[in-house]
Protein backbone atom coordinates (compact mmCIF):
# COMPACT_ATOMS: atom_id res chain seq x y z
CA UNK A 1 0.00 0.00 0.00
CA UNK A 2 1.42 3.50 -1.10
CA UNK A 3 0.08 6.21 1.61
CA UNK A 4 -0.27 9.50 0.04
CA UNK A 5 -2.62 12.23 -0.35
CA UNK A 6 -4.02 12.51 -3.75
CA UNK A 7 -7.70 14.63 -3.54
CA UNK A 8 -6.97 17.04 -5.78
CA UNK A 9 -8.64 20.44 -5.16
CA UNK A 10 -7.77 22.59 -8.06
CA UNK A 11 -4.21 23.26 -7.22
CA UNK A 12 -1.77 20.57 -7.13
CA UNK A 13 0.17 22.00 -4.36
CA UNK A 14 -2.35 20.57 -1.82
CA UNK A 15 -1.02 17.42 -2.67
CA UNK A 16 2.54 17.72 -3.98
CA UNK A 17 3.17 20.96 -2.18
CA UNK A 18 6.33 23.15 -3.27
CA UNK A 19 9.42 23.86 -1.22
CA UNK A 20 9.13 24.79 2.07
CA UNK A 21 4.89 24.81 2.01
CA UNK A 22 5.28 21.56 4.27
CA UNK A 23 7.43 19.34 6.20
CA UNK A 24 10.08 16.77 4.82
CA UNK A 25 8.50 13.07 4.98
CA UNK A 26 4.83 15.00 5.69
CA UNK A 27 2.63 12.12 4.35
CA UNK A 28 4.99 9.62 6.92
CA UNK A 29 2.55 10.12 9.90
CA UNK A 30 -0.25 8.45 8.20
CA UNK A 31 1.66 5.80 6.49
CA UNK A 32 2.48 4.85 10.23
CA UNK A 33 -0.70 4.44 10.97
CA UNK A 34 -1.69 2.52 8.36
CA UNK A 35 1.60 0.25 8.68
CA UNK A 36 0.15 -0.73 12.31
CA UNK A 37 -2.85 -1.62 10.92
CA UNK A 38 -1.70 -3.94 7.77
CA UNK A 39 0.79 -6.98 7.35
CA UNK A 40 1.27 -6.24 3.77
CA UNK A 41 4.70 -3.55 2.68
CA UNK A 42 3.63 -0.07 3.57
CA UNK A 43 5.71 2.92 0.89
CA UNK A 44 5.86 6.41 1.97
CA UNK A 45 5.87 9.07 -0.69
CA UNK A 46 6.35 13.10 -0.12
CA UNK A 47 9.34 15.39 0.14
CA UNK A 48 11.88 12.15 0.88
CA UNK A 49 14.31 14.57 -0.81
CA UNK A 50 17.70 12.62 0.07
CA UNK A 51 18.62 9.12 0.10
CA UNK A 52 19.50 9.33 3.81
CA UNK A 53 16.26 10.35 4.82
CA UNK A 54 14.89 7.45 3.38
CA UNK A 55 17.07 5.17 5.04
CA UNK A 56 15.80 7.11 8.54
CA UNK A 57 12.53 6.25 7.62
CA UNK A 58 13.39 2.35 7.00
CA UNK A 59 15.75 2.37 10.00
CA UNK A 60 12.59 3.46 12.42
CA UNK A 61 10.29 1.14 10.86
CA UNK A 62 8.08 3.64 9.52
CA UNK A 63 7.77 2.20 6.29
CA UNK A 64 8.66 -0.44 4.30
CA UNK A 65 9.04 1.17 1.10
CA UNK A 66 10.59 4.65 -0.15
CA UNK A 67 8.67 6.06 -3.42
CA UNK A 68 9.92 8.95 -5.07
CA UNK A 69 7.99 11.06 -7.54
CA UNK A 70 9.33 14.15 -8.78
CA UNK A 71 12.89 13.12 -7.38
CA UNK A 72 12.75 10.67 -10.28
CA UNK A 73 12.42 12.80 -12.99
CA UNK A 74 15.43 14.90 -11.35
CA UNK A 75 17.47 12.14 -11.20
CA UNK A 76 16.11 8.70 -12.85
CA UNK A 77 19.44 6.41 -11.12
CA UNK A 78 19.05 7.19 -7.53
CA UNK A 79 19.11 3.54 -7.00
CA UNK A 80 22.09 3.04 -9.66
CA UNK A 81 24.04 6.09 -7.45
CA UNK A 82 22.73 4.88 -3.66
CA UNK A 83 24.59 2.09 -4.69
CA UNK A 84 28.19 3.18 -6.36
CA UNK A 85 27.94 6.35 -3.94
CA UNK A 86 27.99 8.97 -6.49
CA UNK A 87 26.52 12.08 -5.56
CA UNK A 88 22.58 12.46 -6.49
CA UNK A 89 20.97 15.75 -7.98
CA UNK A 90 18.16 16.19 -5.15
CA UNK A 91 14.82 17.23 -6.42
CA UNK A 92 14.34 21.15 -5.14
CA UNK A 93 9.96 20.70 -5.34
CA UNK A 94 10.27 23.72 -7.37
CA UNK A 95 7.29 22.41 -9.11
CA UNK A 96 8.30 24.47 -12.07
CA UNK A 97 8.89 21.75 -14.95
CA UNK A 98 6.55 18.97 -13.75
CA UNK A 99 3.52 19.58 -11.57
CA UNK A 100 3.34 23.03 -13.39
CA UNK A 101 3.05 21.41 -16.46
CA UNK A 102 0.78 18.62 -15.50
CA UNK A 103 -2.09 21.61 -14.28
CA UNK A 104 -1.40 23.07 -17.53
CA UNK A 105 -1.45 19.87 -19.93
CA UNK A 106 2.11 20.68 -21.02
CA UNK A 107 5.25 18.56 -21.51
CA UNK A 108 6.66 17.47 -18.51
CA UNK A 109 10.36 18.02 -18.01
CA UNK A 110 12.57 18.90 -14.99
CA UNK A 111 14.82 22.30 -14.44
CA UNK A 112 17.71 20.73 -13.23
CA UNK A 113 17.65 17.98 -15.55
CA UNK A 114 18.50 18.44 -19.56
CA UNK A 115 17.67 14.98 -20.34
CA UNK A 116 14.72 14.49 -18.95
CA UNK A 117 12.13 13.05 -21.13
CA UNK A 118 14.50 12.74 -24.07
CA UNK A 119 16.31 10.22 -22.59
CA UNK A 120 16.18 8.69 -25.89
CA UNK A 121 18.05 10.98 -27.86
CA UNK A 122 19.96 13.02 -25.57
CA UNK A 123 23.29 12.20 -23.54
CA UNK A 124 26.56 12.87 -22.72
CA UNK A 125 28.40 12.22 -25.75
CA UNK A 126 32.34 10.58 -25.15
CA UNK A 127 34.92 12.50 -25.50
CA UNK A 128 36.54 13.54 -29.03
CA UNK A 129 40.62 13.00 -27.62
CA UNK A 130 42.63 15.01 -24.58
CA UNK A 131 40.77 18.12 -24.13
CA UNK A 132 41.18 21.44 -21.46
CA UNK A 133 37.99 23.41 -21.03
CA UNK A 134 37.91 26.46 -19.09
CA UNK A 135 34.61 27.43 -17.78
CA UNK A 136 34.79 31.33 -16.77
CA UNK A 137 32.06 31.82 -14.26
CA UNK A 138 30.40 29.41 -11.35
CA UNK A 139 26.61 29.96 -11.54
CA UNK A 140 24.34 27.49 -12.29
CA UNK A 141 24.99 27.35 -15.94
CA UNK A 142 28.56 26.71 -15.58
CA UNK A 143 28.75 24.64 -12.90
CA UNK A 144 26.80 22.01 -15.19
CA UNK A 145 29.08 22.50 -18.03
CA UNK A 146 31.98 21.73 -16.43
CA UNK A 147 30.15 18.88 -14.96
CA UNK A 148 28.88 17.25 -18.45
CA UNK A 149 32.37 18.46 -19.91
CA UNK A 150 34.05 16.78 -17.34
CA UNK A 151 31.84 13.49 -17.40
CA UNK A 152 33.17 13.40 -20.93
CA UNK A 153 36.55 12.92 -19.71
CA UNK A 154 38.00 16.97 -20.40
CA UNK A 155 40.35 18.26 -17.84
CA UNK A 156 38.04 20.90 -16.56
CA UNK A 157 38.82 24.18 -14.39
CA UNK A 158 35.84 26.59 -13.44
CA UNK A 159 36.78 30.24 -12.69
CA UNK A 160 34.61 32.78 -10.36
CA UNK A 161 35.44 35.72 -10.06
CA UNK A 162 33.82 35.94 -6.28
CA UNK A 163 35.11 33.80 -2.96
CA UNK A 164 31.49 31.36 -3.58
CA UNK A 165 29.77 28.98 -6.21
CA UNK A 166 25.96 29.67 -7.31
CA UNK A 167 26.21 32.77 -8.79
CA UNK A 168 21.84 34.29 -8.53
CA UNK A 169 21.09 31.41 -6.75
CA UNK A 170 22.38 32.38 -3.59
CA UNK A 171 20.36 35.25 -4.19
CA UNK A 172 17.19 33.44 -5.44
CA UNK A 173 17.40 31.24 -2.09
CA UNK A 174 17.24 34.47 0.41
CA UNK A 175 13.31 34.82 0.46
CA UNK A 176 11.38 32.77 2.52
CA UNK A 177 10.41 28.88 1.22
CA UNK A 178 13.16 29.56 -0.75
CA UNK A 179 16.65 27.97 1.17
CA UNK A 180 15.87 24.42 -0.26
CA UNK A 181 16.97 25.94 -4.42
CA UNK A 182 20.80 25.99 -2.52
CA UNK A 183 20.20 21.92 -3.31
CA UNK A 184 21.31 22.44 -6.68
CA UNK A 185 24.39 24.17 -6.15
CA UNK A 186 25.49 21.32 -3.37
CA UNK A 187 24.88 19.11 -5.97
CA UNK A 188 27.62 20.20 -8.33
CA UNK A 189 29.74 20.75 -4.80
CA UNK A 190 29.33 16.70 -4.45
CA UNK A 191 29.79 15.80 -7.68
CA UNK A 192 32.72 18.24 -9.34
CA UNK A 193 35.44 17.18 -6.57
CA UNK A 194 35.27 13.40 -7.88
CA UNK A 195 34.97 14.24 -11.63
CA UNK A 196 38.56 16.32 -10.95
CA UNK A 197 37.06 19.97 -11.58
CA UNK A 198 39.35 22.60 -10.49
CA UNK A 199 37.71 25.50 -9.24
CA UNK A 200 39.48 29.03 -8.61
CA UNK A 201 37.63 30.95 -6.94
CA UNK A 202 38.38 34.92 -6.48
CA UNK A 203 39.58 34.19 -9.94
CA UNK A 204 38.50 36.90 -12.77
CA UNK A 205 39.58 34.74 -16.19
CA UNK A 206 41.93 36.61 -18.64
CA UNK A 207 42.58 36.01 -22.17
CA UNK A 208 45.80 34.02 -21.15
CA UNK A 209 43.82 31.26 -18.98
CA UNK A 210 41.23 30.88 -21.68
CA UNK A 211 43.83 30.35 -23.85
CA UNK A 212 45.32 27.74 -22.20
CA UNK A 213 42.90 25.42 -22.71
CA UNK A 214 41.01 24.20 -26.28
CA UNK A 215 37.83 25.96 -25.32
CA UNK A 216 35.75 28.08 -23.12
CA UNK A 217 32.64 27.97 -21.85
CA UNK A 218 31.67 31.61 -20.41
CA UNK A 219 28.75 31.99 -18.12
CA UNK A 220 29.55 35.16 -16.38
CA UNK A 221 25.52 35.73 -16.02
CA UNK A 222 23.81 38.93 -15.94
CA UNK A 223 23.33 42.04 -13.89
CA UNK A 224 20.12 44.02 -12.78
CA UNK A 225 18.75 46.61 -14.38
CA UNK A 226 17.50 50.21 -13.18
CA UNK A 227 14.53 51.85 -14.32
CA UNK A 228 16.08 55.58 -16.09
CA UNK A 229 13.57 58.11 -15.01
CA UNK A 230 13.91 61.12 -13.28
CA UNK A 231 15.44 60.63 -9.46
CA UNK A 232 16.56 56.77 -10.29
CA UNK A 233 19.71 57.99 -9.09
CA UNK A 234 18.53 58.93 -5.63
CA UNK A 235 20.68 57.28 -2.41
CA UNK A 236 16.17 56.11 -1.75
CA UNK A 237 16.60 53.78 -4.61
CA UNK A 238 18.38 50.71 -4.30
CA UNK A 239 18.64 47.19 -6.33
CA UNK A 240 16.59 44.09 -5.40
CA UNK A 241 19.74 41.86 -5.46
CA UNK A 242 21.59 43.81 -2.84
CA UNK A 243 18.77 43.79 -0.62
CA UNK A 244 18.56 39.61 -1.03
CA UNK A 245 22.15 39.51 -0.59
CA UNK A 246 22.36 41.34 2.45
CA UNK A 247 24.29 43.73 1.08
CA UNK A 248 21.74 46.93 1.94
CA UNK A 249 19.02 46.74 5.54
CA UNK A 250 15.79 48.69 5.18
CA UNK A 251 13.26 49.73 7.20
CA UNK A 252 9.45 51.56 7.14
CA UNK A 253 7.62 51.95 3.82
CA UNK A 254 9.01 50.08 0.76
CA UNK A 255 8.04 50.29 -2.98
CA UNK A 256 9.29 47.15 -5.09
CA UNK A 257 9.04 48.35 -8.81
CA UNK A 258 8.78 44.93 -10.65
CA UNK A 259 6.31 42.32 -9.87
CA UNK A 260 7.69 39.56 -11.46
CA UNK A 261 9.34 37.04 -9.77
CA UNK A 262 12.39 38.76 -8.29
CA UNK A 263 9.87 41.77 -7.16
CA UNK A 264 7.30 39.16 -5.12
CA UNK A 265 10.23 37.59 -3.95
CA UNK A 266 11.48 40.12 -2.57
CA UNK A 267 8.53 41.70 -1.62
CA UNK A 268 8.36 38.36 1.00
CA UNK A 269 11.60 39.00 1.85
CA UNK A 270 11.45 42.64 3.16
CA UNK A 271 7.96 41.54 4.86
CA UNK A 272 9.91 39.30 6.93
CA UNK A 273 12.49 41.79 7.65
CA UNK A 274 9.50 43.93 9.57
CA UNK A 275 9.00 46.50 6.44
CA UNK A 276 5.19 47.57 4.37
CA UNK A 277 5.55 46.81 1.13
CA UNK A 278 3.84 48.11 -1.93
CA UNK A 279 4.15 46.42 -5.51
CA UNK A 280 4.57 48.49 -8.83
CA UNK A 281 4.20 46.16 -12.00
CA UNK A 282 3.40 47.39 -14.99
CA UNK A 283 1.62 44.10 -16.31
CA UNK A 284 -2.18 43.09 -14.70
CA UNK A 285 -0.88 40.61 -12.88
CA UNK A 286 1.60 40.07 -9.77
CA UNK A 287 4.13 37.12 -10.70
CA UNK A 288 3.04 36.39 -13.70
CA UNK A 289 5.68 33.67 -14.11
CA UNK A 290 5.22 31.73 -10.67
CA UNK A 291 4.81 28.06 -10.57
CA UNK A 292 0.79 28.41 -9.84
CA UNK A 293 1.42 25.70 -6.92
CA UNK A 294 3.74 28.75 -4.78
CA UNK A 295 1.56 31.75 -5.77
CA UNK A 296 -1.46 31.11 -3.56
CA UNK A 297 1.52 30.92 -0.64
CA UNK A 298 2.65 34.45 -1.76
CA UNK A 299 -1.06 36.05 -2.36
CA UNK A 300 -1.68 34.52 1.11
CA UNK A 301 1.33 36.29 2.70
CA UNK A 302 0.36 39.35 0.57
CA UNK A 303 -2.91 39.83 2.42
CA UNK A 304 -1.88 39.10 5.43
CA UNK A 305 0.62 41.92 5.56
CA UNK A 306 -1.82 43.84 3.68
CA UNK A 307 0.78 44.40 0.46
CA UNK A 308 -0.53 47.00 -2.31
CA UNK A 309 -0.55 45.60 -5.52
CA UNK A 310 -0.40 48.71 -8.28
CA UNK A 311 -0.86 46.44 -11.84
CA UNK A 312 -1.15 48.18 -15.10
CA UNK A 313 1.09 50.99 -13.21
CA UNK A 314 4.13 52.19 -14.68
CA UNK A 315 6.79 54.32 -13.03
CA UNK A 316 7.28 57.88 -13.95
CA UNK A 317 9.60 59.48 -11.45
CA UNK A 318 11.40 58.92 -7.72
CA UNK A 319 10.98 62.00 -5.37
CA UNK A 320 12.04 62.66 -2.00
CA UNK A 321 7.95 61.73 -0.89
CA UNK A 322 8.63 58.59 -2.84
CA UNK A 323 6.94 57.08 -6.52
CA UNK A 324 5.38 58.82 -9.22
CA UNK A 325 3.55 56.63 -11.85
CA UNK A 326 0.44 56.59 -14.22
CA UNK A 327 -2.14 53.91 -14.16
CA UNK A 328 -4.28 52.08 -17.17
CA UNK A 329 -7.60 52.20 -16.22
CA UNK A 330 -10.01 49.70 -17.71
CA UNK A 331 -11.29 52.47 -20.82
CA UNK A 332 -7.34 52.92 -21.70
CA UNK A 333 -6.70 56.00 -20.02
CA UNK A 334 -4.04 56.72 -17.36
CA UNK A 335 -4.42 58.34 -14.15
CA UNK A 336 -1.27 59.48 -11.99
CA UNK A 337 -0.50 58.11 -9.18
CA UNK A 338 1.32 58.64 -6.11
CA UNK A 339 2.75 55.96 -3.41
CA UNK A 340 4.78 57.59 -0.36
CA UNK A 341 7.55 55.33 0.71
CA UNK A 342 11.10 55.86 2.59
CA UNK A 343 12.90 53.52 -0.48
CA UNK A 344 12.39 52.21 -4.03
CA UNK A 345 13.56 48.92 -4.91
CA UNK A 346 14.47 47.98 -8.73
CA UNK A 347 13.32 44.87 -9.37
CA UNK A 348 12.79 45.04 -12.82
CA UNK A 349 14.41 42.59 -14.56
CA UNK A 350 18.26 41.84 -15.84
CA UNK A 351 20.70 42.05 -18.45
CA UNK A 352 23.32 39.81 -19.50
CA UNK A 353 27.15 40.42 -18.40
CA UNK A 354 29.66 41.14 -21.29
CA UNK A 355 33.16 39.39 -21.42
CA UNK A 356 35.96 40.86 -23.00
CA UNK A 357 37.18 38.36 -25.39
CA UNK A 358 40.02 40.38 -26.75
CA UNK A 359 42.98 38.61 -26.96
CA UNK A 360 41.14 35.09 -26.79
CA UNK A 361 41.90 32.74 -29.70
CA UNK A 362 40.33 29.28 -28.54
CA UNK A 363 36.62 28.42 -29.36
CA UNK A 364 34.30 30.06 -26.88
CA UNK A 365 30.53 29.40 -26.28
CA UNK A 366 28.32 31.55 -24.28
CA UNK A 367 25.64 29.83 -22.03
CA UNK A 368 22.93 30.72 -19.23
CA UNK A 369 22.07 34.17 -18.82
CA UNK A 370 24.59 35.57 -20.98
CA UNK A 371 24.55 33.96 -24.01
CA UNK A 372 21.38 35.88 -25.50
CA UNK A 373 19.65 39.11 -25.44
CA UNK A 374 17.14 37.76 -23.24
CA UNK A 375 18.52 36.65 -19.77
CA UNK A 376 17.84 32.44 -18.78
CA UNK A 377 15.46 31.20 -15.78
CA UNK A 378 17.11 28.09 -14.44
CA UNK A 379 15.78 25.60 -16.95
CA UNK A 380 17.63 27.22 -19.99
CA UNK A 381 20.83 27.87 -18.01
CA UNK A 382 20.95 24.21 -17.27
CA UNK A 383 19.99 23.45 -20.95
CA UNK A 384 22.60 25.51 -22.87
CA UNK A 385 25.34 24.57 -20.59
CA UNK A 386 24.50 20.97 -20.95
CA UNK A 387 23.81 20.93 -25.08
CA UNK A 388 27.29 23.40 -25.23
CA UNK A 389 29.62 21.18 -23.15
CA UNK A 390 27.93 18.28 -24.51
CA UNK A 391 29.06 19.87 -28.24
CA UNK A 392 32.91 20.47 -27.37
């Protein structure tokens, strides 16, 4: 008998619930119970993220059975690497490429896994002879190049220019729920030692390391953007990544200009740092892009700490009372408005990082966020790392 909860109500969440909406193991309590009650093997299902918590669960005699779902599609051989011990990519319950897509009748895939679902045309290739990569930045995107380029037997080295790995995940991990994403760069800490990645770190690349090796693979990301109207420069106005990083501490009345992702996120973030918030998003919706199993969590937290939410509002000017902007109204006309607030937050989107190639005469590929005019979410970071390293 598999005990889980599966009455759907509309949103999927109630029943495979995101990161950080509910406890690790939080079906195992009733599978208990019913394990007293039955002779026959009991399985547990639900946020058994790692392999050792699984092996709690046996240990106690909880269960009989582990069952993994969406861990599965992140990583199809946890059984093959429980066994040899190599390092497993743990599921984040991002919900993004799979219970996402199963509300909206869309092809299921996984963000932290290229293959998935095309397992039958797509993996790491062999390698063509003796090969150095270089890999000039260690975000997301390329840590998993050097991971598939060093799977394929290349001597590998990663340079970062900072003293950490991750790159915006660190920062994407600051709000609350949102810890468990650091998964996926602990993954690649596991897994690059043993595959003989060097990393530098506090290493800015130059022409002479890149040309070193036979190729590069630059993923030196993006950076955030700022809004040019009048007062933008004010010492009010600061960026939505410094406040996630911890770089800047604010207090009172907030406005977060951007209500996409980054903005609500951050918007959660500064609500649990004891600030009001208000929201300035030019689209007529807040978080337009946010798996629709999380967003009830953040309209819930909204309300509670009775967030305004300015949609079809653009912004027109920063003054020393705070935001100036113009509304759409429903007939197509705007209508100024006027939102007091002690600082403005830019949140309004990003733009991919330049690297000087002058001087470089190896073959270099551009992946994740800055390898098009349009920055990369996680999924496409992943993706063009793994197709590029997987070309070398």
């Amino acid at each position: 008998i598999q005990v889980a909860q599966a009455n759907h109500t509309g949103n999927m969440g109630d029943t495979i619930p995101p990161m950080g909406a509910m406890p690790y193991n939080w079906t195992l309590p009733v599978a208990e119970r019913v394990k007293a009650l039955v002779s026959v093997p009991v399985a547990t299902v639900g946020r058994v993220v790692s392999v050792e918590a699984g092996e709690k669960i046996l240990e106690d005699g909880a269960a009989d059975i582990i069952a993994y779902g969406r861990s599965l599609m992140c990583d199809p051989d946890i059984a093959l690497k429980a066994a040899t011990g190599e390092p497993i990519r743990e599921c984040l319950n991002c919900n993004k490429g799979c219970v996402d897509a199963i509300q909206n009748r869309k092809y299921i895939s996984c963000v932290l896994n290229a293959e998935n679902g095309d397992e039958a045309t797509i993996a790491i290739k062999p390698g063509e002879g003796d090969k150095k990569i270089a890999v000039v930045g260690g975000g997301i995107a390329g840590l998993e190049a050097a991971r598939v380029a060093a799977k394929r037997g290349y001597d590998v080295t990663v340079y970062e220019a900072s003293d950490h790995l991750g790159g915006q995940i660190v920062l994407a991990a600051a709000p609350p729920r949102k810890d468990e994403i650091m998964r996926s760069v602990e993954y690649y800490e596991k897994i690059l030692p043993g595959l003989g990645v060097k990393v530098e770190l506090n290493h800015a690349a130059t022409a002479e390391d890149l040309n070193a090796a036979d190729a590069a693979i630059v993923a030196v990301g993006a950076h955030d953007v700022v809004i040019p109207v009048p007062g933008a420069d004010s010492d009010k106005v600061v960026s939505s990544w410094d406040v996630l990083a911890g770089k800047v501490e604010l207090a009172g009345r907030v406005a977060v200009i951007g209500g996409g992702l980054v903005g609500t996120e951050t918007a959660e973030y500064l609500l649990q740092h004891g600030c009001e918030v208000a929201i300035v998003e030019m689209l007529d919706k807040i978080a337009a892009g946010e798996s629709e199993t999380i967003l009830p969590l953040i309209m819930s937290d909204f309300a509670e700490h009775n967030v305004e939410q300015h949609v079809k509002t653009r912004l027109t000017a920063i003054t020393d009372e705070g935001v100036e902007a113009v509304r759409t109204t429903e007939d197509g006309a705007e209508e100024p408005v006027k939102i007091a607030c002690d600082y403005v937050v830019m949140a309004v989107g990003s733009k991919a990082n330049a690297f000087d190639l002058d001087g470089v005469t190896v073959p270099v590929t551009c992946v994740g966020d800055c390898s098009g005019e349009r920055t990369a979410d996680i999924a496409s970071a992943i993706r063009t790392a793994y197709h590029a390293a997987n070309e070398l």
